[in-house]
PDB file of N, CA and C in Angstrom:
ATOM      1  N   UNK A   1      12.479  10.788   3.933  1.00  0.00           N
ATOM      2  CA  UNK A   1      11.225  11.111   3.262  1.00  0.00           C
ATOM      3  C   UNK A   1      10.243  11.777   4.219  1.00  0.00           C
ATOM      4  N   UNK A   2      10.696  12.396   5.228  1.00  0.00           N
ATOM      5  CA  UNK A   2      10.077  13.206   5.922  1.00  0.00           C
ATOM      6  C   UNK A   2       8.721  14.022   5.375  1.00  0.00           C
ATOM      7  N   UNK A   3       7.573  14.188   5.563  1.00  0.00           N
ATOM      8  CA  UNK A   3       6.974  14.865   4.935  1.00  0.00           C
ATOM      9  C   UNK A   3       7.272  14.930   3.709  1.00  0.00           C
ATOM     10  N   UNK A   4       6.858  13.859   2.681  1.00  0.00           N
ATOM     11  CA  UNK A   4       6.424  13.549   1.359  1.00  0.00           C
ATOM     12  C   UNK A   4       5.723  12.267   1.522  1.00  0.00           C
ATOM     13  N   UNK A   5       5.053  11.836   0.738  1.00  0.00           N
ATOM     14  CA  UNK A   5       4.145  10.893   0.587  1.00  0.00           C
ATOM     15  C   UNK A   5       4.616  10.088  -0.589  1.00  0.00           C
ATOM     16  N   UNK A   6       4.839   8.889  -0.551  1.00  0.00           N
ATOM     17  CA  UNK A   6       5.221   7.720  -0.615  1.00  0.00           C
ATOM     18  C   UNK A   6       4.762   8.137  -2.385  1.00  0.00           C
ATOM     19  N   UNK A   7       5.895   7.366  -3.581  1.00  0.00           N
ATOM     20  CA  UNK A   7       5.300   7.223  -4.736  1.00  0.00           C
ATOM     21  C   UNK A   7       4.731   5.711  -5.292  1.00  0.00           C
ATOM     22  N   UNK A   8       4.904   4.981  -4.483  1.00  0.00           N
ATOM     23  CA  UNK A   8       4.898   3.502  -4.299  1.00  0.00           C
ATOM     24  C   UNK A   8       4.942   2.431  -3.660  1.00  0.00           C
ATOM     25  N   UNK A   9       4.147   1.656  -3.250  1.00  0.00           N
ATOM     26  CA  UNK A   9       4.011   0.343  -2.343  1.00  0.00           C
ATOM     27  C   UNK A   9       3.655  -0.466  -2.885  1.00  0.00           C
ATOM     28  N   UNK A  10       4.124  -1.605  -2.152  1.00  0.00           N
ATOM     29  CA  UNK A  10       4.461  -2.909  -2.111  1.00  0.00           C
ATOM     30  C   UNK A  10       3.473  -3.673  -1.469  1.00  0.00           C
ATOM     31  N   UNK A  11       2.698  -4.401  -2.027  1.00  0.00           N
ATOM     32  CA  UNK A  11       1.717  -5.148  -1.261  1.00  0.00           C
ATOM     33  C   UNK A  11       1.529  -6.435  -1.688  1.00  0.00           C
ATOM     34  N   UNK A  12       0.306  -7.604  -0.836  1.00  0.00           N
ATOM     35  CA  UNK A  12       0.450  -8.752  -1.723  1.00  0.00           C
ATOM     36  C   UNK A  12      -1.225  -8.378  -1.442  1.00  0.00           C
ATOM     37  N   UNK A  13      -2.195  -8.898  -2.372  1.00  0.00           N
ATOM     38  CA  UNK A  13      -3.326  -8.898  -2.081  1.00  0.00           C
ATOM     39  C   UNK A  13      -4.009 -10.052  -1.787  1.00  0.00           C
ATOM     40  N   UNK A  14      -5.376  -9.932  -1.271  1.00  0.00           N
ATOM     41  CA  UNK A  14      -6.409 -11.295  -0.401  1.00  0.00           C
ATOM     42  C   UNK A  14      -5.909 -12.093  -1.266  1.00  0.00           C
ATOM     43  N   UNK A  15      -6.318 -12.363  -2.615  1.00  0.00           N
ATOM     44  CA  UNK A  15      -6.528 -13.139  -3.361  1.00  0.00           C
ATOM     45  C   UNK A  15      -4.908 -13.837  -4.174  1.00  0.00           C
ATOM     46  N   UNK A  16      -4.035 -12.804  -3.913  1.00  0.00           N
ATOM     47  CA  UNK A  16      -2.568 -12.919  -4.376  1.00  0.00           C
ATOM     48  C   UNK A  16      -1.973 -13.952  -4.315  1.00  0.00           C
ATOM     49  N   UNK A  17      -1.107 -14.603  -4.761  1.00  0.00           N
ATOM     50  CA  UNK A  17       0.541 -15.731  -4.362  1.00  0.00           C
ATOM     51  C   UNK A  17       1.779 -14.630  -4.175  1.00  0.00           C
ATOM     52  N   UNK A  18       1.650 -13.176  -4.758  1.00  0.00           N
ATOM     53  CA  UNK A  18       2.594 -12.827  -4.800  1.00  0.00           C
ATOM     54  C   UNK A  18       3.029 -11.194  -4.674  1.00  0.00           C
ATOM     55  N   UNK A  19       3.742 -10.647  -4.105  1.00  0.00           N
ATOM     56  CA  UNK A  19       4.119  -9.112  -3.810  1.00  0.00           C
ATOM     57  C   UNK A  19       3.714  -8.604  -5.586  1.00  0.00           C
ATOM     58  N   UNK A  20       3.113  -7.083  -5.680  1.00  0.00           N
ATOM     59  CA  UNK A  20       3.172  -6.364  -6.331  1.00  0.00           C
ATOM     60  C   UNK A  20       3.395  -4.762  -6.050  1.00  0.00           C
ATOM     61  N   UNK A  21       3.848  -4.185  -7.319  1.00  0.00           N
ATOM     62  CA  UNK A  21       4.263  -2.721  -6.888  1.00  0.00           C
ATOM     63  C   UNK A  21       3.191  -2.041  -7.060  1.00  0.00           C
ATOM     64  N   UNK A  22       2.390  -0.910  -6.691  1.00  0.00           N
ATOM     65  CA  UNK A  22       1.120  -0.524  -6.938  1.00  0.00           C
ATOM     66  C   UNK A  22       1.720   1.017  -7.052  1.00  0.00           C
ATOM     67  N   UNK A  23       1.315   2.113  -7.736  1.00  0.00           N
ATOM     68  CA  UNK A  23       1.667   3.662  -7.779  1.00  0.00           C
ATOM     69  C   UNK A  23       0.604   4.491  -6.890  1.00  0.00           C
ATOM     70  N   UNK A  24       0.300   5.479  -7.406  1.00  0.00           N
ATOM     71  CA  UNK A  24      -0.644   6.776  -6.450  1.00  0.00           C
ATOM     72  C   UNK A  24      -2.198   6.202  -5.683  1.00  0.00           C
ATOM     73  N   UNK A  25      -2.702   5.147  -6.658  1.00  0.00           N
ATOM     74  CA  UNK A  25      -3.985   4.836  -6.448  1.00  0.00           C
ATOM     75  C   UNK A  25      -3.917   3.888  -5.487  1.00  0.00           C
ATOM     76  N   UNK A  26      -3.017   2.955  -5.489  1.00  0.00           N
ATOM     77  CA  UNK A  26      -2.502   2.126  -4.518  1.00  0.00           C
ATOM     78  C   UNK A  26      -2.363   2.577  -3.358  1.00  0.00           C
ATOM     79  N   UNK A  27      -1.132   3.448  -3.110  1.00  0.00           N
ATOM     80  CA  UNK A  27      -0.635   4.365  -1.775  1.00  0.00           C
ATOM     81  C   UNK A  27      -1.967   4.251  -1.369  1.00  0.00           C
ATOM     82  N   UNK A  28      -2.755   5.218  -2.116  1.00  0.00           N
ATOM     83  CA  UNK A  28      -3.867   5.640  -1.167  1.00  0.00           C
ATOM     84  C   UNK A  28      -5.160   4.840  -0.358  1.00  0.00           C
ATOM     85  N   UNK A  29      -4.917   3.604  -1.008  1.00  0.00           N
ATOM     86  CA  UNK A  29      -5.472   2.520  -0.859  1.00  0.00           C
ATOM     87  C   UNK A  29      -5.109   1.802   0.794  1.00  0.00           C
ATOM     88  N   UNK A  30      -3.864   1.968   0.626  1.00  0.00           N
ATOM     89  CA  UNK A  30      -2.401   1.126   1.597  1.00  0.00           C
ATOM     90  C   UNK A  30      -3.171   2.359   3.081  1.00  0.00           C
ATOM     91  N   UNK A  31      -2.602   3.609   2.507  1.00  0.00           N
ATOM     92  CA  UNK A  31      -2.581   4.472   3.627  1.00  0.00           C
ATOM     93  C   UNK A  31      -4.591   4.628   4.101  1.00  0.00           C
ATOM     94  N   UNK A  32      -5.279   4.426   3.527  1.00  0.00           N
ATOM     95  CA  UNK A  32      -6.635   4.105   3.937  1.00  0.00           C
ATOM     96  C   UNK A  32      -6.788   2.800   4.788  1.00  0.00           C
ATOM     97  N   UNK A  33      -6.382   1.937   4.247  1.00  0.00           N
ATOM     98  CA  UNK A  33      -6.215   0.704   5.313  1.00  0.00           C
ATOM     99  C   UNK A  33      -5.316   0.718   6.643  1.00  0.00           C
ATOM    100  N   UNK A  34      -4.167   1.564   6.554  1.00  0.00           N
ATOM    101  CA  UNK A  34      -3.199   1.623   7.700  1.00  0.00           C
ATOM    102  C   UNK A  34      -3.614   2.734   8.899  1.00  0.00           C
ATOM    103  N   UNK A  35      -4.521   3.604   8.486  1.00  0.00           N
ATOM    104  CA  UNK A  35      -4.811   4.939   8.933  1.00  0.00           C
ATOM    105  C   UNK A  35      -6.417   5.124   9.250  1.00  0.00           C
ATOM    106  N   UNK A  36      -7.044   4.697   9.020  1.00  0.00           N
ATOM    107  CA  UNK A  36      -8.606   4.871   8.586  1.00  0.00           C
ATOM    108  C   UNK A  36      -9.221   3.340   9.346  1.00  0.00           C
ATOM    109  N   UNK A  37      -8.696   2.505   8.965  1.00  0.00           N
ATOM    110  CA  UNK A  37      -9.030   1.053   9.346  1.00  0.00           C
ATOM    111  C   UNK A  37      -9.542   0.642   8.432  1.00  0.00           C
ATOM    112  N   UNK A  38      -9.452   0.506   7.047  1.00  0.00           N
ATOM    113  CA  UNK A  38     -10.266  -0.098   5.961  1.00  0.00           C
ATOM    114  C   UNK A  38      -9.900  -1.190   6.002  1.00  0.00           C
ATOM    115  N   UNK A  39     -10.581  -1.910   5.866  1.00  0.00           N
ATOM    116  CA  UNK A  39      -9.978  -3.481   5.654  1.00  0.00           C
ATOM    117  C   UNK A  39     -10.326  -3.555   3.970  1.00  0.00           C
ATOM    118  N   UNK A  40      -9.092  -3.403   3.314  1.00  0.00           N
ATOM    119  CA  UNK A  40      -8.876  -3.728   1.972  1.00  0.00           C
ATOM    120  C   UNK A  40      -8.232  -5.193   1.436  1.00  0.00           C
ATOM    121  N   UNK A  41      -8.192  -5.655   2.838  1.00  0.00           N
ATOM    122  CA  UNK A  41      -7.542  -7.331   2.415  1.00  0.00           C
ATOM    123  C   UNK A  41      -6.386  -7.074   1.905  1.00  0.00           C
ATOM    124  N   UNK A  42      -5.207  -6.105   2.209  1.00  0.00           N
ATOM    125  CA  UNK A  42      -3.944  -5.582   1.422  1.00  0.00           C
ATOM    126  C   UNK A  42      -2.575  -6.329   3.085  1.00  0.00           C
ATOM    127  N   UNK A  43      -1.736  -6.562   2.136  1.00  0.00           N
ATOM    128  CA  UNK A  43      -0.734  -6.935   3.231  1.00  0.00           C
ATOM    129  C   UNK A  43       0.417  -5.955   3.019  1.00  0.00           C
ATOM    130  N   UNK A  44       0.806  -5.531   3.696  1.00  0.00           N
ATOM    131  CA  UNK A  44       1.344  -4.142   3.107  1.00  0.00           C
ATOM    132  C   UNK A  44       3.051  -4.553   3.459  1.00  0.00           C
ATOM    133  N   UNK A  45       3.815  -4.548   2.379  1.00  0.00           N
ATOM    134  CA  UNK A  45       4.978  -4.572   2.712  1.00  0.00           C
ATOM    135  C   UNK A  45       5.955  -3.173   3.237  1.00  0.00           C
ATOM    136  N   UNK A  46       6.066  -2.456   2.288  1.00  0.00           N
ATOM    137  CA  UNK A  46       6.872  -1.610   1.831  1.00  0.00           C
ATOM    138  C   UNK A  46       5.869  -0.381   0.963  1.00  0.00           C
ATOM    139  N   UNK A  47       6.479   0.874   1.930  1.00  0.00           N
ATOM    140  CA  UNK A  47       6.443   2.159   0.806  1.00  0.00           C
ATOM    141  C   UNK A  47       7.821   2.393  -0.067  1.00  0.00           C
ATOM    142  N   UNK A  48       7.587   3.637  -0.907  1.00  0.00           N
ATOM    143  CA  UNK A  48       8.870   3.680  -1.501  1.00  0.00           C
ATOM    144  C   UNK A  48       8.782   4.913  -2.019  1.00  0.00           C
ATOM    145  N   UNK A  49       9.605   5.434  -2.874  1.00  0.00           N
ATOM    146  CA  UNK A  49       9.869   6.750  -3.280  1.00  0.00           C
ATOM    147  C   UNK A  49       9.124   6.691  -5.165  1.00  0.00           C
TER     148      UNK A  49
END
């Protein structure tokens, strides 16, 4: 997946018990927290296609 951007991640959130799949709005969420330093309270498992 070289140069493409992720269609989906995997996260658990602050408030969560449990992993969810999140789509475009998510990613961008994930990659703002991983890249930027947002602290979105996101635990980030997994990207995906």
């Amino acid at each position: 997946m070289v140069g493409q951007i992720p269609g989906h991640v995997v996260v658990t959130e602050a408030d969560a018990v449990r992993p969810v799949r999140g789509g475009d709005a998510m990613v961008s969420t994930a990659f703002e927290q991983l890249f930027d330093e947002v602290d979105h309270g996101l635990t980030i498992h997994a990207f995906c296609r």
